[in-house]
Protein backbone atom coordinates (compact mmCIF):
# COMPACT_ATOMS: atom_id res chain seq x y z
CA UNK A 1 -6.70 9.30 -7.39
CA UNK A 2 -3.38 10.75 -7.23
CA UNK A 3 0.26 8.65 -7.37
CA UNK A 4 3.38 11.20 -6.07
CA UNK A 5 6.74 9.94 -5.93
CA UNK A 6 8.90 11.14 -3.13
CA UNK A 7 12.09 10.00 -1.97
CA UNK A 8 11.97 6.42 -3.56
CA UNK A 9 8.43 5.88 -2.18
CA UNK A 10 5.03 6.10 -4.25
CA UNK A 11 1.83 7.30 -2.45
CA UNK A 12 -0.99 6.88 -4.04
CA UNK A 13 -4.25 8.57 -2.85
CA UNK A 14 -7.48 6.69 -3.48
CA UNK A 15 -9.90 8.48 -1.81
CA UNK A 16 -9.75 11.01 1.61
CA UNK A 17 -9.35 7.83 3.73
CA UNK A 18 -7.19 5.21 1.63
CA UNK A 19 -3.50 6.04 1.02
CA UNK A 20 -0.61 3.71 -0.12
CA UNK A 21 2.94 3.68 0.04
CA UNK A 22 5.31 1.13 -1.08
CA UNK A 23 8.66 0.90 -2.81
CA UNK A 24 8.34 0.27 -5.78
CA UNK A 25 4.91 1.28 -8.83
CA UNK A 26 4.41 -2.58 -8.92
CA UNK A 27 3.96 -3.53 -5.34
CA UNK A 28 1.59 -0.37 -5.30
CA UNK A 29 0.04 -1.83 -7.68
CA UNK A 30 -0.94 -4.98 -6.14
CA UNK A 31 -2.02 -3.05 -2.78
CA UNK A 32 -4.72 -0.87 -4.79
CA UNK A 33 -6.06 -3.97 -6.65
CA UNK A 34 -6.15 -5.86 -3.30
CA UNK A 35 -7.98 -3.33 -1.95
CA UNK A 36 -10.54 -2.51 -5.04
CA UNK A 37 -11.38 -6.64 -4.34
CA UNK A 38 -12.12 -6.61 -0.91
CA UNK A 39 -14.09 -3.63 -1.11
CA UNK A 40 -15.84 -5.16 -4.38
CA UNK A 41 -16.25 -8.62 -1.95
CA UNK A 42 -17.83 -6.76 0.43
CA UNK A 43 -20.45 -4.56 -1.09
CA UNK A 44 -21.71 -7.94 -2.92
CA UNK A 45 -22.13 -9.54 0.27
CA UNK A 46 -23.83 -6.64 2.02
CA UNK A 47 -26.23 -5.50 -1.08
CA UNK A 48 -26.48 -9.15 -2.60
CA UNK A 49 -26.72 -11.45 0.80
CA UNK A 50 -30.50 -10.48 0.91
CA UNK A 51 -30.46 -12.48 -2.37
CA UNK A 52 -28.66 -15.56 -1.25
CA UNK A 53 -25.85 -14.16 -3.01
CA UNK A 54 -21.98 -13.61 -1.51
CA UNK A 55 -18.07 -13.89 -2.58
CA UNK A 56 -18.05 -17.29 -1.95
CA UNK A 57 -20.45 -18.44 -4.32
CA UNK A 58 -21.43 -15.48 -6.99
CA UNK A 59 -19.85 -17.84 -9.91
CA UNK A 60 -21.59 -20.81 -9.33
């Protein structure tokens, strides 16, 4: 991961095919955690759906 600021923005690189850029560290924030929970979401779902197992009702 790498976070650059240039010209007011922030880019952060995640990976070779997830970037972000927003305005402000914060909102950045938010994006990248967003992200890390859908992808979480949906590698339960695909590797735990075999098991009766999703999202929607892992904490049950």
């Amino acid at each position: 991961m790498d976070i650059i600021c240039m010209n007011g923005l922030y880019k952060l690189t995640i990976n070779k095919e997830y970037t972000i850029i927003a305005e402000n560290i914060m909102k950045a924030k938010q994006e990248f955690l967003q992200f890390l929970s859908t992808d979480f979401d949906r590698a339960v779902d695909k590797k735990l759906g075999d098991y009766g197992f999703d999202s929607e009702n892992i904490n049950r």
